[in-house]
Structures are given as C-alpha cells and as structure tokens.
PDB file of N, CA and C in Angstrom:
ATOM      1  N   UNK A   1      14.097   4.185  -7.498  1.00  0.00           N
ATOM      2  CA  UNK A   1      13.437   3.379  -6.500  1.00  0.00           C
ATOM      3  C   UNK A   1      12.858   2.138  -7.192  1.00  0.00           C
ATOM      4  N   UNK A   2      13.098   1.214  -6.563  1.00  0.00           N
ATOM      5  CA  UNK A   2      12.650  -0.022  -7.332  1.00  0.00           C
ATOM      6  C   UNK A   2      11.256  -0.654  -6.974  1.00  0.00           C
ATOM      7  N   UNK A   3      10.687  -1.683  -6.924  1.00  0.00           N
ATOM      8  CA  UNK A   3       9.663  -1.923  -7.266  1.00  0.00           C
ATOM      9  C   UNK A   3       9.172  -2.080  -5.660  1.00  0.00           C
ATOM     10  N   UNK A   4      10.103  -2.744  -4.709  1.00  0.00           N
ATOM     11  CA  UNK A   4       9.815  -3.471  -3.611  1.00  0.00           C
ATOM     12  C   UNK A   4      10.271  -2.444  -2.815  1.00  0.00           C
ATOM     13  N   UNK A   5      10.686  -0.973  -2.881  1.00  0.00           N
ATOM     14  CA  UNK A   5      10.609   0.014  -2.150  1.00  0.00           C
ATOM     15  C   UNK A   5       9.877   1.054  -2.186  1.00  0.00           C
ATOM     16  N   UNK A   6       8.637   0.935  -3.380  1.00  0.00           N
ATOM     17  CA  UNK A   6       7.792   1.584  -3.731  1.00  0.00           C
ATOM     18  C   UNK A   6       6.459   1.037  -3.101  1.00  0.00           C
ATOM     19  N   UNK A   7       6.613  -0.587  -3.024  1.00  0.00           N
ATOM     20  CA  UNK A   7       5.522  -0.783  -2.120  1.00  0.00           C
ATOM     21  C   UNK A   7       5.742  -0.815  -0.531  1.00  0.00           C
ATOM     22  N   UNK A   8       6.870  -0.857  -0.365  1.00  0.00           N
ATOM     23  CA  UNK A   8       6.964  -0.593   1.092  1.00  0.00           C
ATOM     24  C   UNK A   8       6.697   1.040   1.535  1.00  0.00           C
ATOM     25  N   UNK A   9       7.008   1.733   0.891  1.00  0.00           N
ATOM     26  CA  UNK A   9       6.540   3.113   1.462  1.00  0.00           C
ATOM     27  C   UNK A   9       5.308   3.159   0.754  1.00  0.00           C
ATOM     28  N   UNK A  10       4.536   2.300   0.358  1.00  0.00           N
ATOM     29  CA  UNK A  10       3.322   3.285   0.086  1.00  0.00           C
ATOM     30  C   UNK A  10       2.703   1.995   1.225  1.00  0.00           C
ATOM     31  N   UNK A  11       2.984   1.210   1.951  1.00  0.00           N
ATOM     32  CA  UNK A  11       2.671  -0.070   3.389  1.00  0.00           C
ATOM     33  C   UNK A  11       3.124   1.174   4.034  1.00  0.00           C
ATOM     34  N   UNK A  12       4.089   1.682   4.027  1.00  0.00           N
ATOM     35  CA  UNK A  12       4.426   2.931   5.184  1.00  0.00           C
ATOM     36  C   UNK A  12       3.171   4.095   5.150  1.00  0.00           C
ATOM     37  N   UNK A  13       3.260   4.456   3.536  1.00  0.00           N
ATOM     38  CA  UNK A  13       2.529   6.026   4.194  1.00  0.00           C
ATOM     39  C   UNK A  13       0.865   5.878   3.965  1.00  0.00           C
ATOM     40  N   UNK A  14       0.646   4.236   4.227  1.00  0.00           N
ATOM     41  CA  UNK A  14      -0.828   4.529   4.266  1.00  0.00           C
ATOM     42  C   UNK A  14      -1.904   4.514   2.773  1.00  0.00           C
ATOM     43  N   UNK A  15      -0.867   4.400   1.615  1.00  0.00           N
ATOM     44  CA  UNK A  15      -1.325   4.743   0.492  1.00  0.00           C
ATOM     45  C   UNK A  15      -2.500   3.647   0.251  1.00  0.00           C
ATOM     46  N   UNK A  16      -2.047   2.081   0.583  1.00  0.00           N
ATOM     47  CA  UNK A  16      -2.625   1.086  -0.271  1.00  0.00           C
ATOM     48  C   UNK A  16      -3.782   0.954   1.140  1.00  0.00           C
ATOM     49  N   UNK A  17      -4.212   1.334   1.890  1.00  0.00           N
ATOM     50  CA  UNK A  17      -5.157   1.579   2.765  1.00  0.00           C
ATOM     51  C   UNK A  17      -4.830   1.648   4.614  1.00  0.00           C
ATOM     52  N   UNK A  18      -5.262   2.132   5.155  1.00  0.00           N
ATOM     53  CA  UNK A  18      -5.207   2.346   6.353  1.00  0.00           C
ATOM     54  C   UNK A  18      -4.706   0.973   7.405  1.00  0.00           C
ATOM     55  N   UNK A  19      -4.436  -0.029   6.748  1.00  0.00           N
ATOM     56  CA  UNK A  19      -4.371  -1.261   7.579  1.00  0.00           C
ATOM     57  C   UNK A  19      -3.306  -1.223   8.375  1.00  0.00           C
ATOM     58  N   UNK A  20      -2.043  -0.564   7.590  1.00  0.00           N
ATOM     59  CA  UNK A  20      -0.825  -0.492   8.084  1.00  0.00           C
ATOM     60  C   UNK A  20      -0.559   0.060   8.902  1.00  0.00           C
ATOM     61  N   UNK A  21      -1.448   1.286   8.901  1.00  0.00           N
ATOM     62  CA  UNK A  21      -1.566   1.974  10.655  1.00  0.00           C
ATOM     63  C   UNK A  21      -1.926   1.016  12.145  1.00  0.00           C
ATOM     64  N   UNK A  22      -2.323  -0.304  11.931  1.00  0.00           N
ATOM     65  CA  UNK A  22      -2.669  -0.894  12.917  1.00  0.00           C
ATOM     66  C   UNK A  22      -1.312  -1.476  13.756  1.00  0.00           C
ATOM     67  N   UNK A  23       0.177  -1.142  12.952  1.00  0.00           N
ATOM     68  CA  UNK A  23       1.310  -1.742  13.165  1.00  0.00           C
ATOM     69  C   UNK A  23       2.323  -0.386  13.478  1.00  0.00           C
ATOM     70  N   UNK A  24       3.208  -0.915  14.850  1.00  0.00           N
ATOM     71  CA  UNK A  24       4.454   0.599  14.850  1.00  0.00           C
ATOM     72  C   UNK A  24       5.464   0.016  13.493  1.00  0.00           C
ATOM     73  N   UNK A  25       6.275   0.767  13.330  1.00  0.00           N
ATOM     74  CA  UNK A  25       7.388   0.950  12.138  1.00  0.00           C
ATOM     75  C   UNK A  25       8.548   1.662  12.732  1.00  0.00           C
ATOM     76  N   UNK A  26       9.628   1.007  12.226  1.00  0.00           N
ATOM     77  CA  UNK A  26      10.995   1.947  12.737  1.00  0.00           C
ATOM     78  C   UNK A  26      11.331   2.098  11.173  1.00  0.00           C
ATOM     79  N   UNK A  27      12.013   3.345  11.019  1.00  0.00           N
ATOM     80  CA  UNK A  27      12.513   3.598   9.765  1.00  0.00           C
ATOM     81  C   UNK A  27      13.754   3.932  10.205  1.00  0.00           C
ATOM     82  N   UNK A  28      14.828   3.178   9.516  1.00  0.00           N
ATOM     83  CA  UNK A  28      15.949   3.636   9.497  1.00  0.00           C
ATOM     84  C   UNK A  28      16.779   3.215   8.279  1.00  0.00           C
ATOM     85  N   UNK A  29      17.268   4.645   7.562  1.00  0.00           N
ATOM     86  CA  UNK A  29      18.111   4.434   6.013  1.00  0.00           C
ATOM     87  C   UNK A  29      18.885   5.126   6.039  1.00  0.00           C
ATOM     88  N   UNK A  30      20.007   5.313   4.897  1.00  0.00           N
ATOM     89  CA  UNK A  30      21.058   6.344   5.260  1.00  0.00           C
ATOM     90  C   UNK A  30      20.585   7.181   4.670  1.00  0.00           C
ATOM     91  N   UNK A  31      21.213   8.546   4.877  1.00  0.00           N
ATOM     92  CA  UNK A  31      20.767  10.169   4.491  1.00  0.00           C
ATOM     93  C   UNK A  31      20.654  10.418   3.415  1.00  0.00           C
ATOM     94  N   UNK A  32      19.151  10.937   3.078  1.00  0.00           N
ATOM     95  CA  UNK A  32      18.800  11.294   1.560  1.00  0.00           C
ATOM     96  C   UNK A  32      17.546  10.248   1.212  1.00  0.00           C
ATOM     97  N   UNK A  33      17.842   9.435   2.171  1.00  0.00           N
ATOM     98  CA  UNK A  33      16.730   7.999   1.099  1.00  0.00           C
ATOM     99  C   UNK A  33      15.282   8.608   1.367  1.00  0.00           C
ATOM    100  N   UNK A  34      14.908   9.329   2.183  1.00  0.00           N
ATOM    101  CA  UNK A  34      13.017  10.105   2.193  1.00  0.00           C
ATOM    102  C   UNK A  34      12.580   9.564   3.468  1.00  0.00           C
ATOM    103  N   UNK A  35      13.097   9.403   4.642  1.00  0.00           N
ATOM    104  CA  UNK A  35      13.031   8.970   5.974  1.00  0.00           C
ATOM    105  C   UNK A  35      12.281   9.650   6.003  1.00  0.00           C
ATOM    106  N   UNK A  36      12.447  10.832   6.216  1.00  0.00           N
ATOM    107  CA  UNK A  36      10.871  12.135   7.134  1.00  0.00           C
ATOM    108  C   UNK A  36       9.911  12.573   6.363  1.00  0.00           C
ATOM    109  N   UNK A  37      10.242  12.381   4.774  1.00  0.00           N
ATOM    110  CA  UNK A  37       9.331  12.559   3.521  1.00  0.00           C
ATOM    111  C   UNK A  37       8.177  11.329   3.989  1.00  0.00           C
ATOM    112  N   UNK A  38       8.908  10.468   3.828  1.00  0.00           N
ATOM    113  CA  UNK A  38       7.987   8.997   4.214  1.00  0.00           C
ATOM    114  C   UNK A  38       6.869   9.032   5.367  1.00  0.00           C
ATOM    115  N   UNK A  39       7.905   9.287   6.831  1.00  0.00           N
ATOM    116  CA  UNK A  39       7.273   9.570   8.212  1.00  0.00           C
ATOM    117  C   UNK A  39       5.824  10.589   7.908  1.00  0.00           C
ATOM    118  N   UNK A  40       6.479  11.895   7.565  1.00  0.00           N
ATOM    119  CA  UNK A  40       5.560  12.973   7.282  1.00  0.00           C
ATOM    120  C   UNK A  40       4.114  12.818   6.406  1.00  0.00           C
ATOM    121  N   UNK A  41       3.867  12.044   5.788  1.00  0.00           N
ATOM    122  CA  UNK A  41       2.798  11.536   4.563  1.00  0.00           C
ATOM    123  C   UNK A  41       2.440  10.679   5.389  1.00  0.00           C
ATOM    124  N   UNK A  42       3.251   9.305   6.125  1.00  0.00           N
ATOM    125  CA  UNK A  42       2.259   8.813   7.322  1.00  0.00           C
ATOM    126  C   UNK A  42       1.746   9.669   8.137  1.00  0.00           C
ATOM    127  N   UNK A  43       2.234  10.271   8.694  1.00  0.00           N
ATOM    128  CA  UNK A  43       1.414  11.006   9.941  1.00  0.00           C
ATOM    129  C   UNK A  43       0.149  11.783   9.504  1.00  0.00           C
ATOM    130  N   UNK A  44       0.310  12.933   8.286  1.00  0.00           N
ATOM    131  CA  UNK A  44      -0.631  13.719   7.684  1.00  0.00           C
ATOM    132  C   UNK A  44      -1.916  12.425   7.502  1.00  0.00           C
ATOM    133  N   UNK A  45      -1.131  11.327   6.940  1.00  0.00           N
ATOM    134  CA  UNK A  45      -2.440  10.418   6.160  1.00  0.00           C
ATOM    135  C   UNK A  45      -3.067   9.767   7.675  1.00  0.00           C
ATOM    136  N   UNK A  46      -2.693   9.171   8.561  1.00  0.00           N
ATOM    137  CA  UNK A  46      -3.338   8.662   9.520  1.00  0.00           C
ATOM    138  C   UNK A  46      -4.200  10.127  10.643  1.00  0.00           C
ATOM    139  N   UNK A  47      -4.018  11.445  10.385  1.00  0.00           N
ATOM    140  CA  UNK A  47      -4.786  12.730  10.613  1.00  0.00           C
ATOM    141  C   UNK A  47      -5.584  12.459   9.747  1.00  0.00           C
ATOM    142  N   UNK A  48      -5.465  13.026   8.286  1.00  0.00           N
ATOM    143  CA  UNK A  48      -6.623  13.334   8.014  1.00  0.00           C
ATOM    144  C   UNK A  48      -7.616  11.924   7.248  1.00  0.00           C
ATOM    145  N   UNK A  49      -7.083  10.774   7.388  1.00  0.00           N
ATOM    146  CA  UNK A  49      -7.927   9.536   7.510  1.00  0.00           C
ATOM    147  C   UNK A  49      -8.993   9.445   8.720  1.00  0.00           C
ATOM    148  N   UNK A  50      -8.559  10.604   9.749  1.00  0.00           N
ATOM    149  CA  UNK A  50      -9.171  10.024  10.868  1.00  0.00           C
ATOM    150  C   UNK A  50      -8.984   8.883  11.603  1.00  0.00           C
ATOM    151  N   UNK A  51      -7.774   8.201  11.699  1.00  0.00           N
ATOM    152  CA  UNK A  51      -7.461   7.226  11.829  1.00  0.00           C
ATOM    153  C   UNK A  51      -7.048   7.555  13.588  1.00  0.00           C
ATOM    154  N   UNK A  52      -6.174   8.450  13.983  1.00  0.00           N
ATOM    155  CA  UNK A  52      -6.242   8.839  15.118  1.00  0.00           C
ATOM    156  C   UNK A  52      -6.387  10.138  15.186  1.00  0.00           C
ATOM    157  N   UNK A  53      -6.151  11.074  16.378  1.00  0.00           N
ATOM    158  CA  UNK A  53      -6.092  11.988  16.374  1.00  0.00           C
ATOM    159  C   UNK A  53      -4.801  12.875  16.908  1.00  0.00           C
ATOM    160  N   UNK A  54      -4.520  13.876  17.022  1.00  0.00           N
ATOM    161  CA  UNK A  54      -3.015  14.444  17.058  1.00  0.00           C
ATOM    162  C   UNK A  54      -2.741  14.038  18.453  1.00  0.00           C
ATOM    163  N   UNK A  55      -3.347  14.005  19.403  1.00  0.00           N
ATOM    164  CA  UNK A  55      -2.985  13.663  21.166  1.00  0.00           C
ATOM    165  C   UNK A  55      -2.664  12.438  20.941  1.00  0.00           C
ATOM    166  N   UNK A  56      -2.805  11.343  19.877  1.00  0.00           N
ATOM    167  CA  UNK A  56      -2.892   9.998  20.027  1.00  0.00           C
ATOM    168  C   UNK A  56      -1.485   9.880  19.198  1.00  0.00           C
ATOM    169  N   UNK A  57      -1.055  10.842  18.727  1.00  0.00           N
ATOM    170  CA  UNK A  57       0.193   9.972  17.975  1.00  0.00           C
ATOM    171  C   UNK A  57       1.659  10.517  18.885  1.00  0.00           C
ATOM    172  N   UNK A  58       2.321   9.217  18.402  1.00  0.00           N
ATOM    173  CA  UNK A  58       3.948   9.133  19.132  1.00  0.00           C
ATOM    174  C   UNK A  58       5.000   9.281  17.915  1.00  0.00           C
ATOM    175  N   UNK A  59       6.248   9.784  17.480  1.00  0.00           N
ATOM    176  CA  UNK A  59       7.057   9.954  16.584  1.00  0.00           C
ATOM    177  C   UNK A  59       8.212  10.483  17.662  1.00  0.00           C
ATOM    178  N   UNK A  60       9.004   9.531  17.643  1.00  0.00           N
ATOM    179  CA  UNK A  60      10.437   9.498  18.062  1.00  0.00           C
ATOM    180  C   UNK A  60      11.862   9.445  16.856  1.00  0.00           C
ATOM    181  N   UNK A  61      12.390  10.586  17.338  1.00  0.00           N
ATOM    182  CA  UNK A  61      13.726  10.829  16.259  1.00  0.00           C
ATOM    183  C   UNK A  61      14.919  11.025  17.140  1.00  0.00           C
ATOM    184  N   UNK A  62      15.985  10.794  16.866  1.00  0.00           N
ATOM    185  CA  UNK A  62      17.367  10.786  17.229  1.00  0.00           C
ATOM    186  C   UNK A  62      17.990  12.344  17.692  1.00  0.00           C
ATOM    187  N   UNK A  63      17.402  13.069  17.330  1.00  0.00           N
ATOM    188  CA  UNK A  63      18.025  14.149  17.273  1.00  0.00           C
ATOM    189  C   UNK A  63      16.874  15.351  17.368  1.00  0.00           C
ATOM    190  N   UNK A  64      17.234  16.260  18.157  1.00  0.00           N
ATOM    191  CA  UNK A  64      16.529  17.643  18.251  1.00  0.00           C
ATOM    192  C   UNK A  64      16.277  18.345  16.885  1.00  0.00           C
ATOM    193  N   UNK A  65      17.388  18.641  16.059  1.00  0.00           N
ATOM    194  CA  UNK A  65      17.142  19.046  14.608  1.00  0.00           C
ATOM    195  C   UNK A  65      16.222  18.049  14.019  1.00  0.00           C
ATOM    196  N   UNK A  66      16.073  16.879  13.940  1.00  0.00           N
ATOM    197  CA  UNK A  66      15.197  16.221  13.091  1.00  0.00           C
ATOM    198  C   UNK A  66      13.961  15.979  13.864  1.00  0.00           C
ATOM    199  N   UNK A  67      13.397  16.490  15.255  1.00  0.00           N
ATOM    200  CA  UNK A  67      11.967  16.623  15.220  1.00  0.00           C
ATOM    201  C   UNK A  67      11.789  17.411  15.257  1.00  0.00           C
ATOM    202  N   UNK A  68      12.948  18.978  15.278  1.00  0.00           N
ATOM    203  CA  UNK A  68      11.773  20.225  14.521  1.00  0.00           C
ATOM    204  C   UNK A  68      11.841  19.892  13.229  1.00  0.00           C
ATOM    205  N   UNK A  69      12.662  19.214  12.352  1.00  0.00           N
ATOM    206  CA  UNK A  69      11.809  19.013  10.650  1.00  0.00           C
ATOM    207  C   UNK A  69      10.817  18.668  10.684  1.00  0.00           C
ATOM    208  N   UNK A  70      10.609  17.634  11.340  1.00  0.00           N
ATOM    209  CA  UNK A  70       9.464  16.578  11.169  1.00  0.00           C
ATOM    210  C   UNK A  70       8.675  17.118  12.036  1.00  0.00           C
ATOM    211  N   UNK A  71       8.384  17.972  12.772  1.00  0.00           N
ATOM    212  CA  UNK A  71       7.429  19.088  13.266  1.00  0.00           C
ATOM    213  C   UNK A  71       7.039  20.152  12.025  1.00  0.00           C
ATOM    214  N   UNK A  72       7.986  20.731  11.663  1.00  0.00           N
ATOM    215  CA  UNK A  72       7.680  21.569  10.432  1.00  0.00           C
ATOM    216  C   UNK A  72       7.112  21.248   9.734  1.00  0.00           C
ATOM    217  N   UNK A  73       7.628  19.870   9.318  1.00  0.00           N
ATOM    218  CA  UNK A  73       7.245  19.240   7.633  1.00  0.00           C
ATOM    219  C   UNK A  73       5.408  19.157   8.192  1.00  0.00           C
ATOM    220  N   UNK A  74       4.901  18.348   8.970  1.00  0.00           N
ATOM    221  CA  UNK A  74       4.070  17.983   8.976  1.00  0.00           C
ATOM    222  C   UNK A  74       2.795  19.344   9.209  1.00  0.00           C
ATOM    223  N   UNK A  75       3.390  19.963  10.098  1.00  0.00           N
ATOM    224  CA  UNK A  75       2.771  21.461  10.099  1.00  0.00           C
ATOM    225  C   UNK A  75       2.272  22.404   8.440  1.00  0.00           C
ATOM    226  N   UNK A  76       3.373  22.227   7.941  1.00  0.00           N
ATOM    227  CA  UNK A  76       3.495  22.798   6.407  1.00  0.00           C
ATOM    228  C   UNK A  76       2.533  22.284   5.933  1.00  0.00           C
ATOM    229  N   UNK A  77       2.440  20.497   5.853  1.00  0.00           N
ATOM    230  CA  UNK A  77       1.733  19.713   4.725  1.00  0.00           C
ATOM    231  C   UNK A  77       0.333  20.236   4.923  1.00  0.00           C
ATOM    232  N   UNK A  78       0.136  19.851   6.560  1.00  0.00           N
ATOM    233  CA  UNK A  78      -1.301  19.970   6.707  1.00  0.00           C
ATOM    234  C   UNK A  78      -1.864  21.885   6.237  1.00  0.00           C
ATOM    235  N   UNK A  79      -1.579  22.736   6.677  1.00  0.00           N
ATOM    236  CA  UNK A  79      -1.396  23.635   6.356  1.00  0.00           C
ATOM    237  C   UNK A  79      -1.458  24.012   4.716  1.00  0.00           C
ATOM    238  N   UNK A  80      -0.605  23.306   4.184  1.00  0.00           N
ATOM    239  CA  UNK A  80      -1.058  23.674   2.357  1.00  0.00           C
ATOM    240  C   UNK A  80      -2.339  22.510   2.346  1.00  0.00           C
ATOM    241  N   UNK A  81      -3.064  21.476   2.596  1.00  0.00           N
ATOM    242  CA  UNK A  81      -3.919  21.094   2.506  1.00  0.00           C
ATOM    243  C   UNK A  81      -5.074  21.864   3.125  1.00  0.00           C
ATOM    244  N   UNK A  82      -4.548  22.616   4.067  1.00  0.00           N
ATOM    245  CA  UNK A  82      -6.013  23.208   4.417  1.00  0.00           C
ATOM    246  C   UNK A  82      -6.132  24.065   3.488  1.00  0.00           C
ATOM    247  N   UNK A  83      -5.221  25.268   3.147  1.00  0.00           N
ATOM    248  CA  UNK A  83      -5.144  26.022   2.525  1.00  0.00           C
ATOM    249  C   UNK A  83      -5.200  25.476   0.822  1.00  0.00           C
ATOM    250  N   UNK A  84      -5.905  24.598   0.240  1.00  0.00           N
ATOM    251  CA  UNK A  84      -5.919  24.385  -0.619  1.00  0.00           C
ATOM    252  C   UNK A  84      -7.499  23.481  -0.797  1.00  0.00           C
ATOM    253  N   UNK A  85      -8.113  23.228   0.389  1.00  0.00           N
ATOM    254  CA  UNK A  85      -9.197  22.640   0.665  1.00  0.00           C
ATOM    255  C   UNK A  85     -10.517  23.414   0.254  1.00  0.00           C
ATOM    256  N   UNK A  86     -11.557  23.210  -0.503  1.00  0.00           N
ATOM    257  CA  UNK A  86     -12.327  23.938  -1.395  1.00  0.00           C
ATOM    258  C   UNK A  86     -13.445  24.080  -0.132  1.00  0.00           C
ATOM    259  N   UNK A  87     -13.581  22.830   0.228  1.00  0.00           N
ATOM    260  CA  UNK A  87     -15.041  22.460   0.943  1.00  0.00           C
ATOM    261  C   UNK A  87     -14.361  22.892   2.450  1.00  0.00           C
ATOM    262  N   UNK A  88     -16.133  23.799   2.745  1.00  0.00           N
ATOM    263  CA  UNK A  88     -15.885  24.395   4.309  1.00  0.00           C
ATOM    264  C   UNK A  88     -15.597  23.748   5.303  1.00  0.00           C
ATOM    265  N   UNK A  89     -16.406  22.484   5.235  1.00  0.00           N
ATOM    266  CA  UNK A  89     -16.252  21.838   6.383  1.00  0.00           C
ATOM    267  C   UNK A  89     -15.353  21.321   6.577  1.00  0.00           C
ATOM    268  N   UNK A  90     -14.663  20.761   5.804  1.00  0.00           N
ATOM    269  CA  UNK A  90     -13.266  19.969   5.369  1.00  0.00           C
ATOM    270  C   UNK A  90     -12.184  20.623   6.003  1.00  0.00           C
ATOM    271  N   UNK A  91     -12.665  22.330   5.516  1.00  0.00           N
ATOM    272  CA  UNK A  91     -11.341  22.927   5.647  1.00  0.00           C
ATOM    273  C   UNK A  91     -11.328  23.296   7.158  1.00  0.00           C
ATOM    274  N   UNK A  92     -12.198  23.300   7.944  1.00  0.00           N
ATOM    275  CA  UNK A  92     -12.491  23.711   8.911  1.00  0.00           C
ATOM    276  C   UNK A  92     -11.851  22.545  10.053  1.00  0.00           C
ATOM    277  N   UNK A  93     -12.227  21.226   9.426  1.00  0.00           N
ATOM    278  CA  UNK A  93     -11.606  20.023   9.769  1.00  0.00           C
ATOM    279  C   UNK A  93      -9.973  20.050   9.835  1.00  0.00           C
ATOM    280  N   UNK A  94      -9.382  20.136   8.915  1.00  0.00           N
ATOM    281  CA  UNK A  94      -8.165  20.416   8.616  1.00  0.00           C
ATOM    282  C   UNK A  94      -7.234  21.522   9.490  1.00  0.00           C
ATOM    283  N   UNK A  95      -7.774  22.744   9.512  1.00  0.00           N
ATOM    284  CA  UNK A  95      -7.524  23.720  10.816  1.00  0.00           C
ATOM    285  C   UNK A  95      -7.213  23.126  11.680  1.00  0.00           C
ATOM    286  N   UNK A  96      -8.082  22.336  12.010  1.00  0.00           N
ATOM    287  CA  UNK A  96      -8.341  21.974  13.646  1.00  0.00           C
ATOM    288  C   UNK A  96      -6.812  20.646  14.219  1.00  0.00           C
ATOM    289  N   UNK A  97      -6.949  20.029  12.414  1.00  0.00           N
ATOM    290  CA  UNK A  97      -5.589  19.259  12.629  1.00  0.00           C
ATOM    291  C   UNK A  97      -4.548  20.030  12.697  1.00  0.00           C
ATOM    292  N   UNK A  98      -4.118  20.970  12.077  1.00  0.00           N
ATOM    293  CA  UNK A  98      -3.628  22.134  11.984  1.00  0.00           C
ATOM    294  C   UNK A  98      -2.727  22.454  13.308  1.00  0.00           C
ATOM    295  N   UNK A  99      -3.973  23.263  14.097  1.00  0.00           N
ATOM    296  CA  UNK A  99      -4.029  23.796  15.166  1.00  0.00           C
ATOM    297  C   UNK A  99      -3.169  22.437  16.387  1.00  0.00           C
ATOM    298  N   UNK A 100      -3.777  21.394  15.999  1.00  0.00           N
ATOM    299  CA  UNK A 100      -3.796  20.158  16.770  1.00  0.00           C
ATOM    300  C   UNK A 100      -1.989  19.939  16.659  1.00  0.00           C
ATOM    301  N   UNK A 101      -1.443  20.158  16.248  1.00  0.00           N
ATOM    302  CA  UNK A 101       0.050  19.514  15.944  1.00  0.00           C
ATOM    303  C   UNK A 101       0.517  19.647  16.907  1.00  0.00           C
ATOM    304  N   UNK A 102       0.344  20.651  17.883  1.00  0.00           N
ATOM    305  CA  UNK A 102       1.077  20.482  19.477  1.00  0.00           C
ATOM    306  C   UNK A 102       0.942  19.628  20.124  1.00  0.00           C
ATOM    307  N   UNK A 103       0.168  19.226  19.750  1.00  0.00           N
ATOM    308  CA  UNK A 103      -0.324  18.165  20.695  1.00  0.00           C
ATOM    309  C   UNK A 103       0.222  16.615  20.057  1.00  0.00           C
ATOM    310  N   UNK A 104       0.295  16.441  19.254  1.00  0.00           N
ATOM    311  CA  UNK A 104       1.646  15.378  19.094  1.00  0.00           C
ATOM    312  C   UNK A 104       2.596  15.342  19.747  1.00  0.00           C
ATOM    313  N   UNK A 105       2.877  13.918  20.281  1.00  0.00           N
ATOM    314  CA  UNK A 105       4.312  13.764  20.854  1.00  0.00           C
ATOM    315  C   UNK A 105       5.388  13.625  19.943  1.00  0.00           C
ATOM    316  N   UNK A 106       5.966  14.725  19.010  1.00  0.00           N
ATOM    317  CA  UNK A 106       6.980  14.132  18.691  1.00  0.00           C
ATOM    318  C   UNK A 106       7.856  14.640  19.299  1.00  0.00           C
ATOM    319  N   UNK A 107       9.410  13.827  19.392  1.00  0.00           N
ATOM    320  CA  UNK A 107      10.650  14.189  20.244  1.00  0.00           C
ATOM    321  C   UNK A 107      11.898  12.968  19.735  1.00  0.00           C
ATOM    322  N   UNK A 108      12.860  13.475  20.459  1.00  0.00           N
ATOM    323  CA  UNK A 108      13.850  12.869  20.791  1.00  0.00           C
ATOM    324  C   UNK A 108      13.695  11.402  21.402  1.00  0.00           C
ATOM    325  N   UNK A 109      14.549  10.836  21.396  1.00  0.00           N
ATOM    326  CA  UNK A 109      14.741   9.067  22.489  1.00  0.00           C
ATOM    327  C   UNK A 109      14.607   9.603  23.381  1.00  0.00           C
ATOM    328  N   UNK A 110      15.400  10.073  23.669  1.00  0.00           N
ATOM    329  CA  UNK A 110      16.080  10.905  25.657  1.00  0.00           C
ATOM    330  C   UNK A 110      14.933  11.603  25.687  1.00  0.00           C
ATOM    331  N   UNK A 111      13.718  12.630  25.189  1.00  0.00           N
ATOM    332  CA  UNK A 111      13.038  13.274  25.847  1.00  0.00           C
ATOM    333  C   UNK A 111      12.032  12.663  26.115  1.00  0.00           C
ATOM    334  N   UNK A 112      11.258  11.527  25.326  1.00  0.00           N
ATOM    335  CA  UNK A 112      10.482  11.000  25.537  1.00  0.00           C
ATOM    336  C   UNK A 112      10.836   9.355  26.492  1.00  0.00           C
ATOM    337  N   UNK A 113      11.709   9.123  26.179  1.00  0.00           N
ATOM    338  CA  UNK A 113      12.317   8.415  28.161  1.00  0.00           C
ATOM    339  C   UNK A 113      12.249   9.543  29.539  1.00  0.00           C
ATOM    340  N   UNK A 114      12.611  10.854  29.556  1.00  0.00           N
ATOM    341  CA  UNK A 114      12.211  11.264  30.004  1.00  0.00           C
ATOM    342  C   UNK A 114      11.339  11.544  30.924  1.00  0.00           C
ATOM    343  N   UNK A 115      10.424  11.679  29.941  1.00  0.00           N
ATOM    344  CA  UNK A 115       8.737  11.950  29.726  1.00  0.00           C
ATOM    345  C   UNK A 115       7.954  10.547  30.539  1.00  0.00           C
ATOM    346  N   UNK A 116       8.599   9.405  29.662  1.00  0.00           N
ATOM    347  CA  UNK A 116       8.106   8.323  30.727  1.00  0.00           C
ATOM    348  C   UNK A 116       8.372   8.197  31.871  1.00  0.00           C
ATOM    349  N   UNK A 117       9.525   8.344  32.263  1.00  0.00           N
ATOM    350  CA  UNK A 117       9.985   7.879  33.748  1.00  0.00           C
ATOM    351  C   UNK A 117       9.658   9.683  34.965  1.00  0.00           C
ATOM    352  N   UNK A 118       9.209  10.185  34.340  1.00  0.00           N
ATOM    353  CA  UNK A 118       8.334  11.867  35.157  1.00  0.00           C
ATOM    354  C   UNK A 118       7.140  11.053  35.668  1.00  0.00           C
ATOM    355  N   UNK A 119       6.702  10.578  34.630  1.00  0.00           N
ATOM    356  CA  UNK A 119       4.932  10.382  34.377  1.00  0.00           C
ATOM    357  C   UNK A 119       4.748   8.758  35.191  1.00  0.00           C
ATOM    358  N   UNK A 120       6.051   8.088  35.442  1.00  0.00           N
ATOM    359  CA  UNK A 120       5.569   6.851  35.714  1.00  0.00           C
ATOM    360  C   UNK A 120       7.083   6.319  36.499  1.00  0.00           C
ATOM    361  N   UNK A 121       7.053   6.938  38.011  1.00  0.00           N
ATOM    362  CA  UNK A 121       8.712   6.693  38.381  1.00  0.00           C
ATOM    363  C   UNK A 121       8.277   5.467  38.914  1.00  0.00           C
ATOM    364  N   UNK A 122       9.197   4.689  39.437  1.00  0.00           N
ATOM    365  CA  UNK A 122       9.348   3.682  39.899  1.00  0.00           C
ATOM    366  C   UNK A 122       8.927   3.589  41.360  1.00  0.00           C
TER     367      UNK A 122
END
C-alpha cells in the first residue's frame, strides 16, 4: 500500500480524526483491496467515537452476501472490544453498541430502495 492509500483509508476509517465522518463515501475497488475491512473500522470508529449512534447509520452493499459480512464483521469487532474492555462503564457502553447493531441499516441497493419507496410512496 502506498503512501496516498494509506492516507486515504485512514480519511476513511476515521483514524486522523472524526472530521471525515461529516462526509458520505462510496468505496469501490476490485476484490481483495480491504473494502469491508475499511467500511467496518469506519463504522466501529464513528460508534464508539460517539459520533452517531447505531439507528443513525446507513451502509449500502451490492449484494446480500456482503451485508451479512459487513453485519458480522462489525458485530465481531465491537464484540472483541467489549470483550476486551477493562473499564465497567466503557464496557457496559460497548454492550449497548453491541446489542445496538440491529438497528443499523445495513442492506442491499434494492432493499433499501425498497425501504424508501414503503416509507415514502408517491
């Protein structure tokens, strides 16, 4: 990975500070390059930044198999962070993101068009 794709995913996952969350992002690379690795470290980092909360976030993927990864992945992460969290309150915090992952919209194109045109017909 070279220099100018190291700072773009760390503008992606939130690393060099929360600013970048104020902007949407489409990621699209060919297979293997860390698409949902990337996605997944944003989402965890804008949770447990407090930046939003799990009802507040949107993640749209192409395919049914790739938003149960990216359901999993993010489930897992938070999950070994709780489970690795020393301090009570923290960890108690973390649970709750935890617990909270249903409540993310992530999905498909088609389900979340869907979803809009149920919620808002013409």
């Amino acid at each position: 990975m070279n220099a100018r794709e190291k700072a773009l995913r760390a503008a992606l996952t939130g690393e060099g500070g929360t600013e970048s969350f104020k902007k949407n992002w489409i990621v699209e690379a060919g297979a293997g390059a860390g698409k949902t690795y990337t996605i997944v470290q944003r989402i965890v980092r804008q949770l447990t930044t407090g930046h939003c909360a799990p009802e507040h976030l949107v993640a749209i993927t192409f395919t049914n198999k790739a938003t149960d990864e990216l359901r999993d992945r993010v489930t897992r992460q938070l999950r070994k962070l709780r489970d690795q969290c020393q301090d009570a309150d923290e960890r108690r915090r973390l649970d709750g993101l935890y617990h909270g992952v249903g409540k993310m919209h992530l999905s498909t194109i088609h389900s979340f068009c869907q979803t809009m045109l149920m919620e808002m017909p013409m």
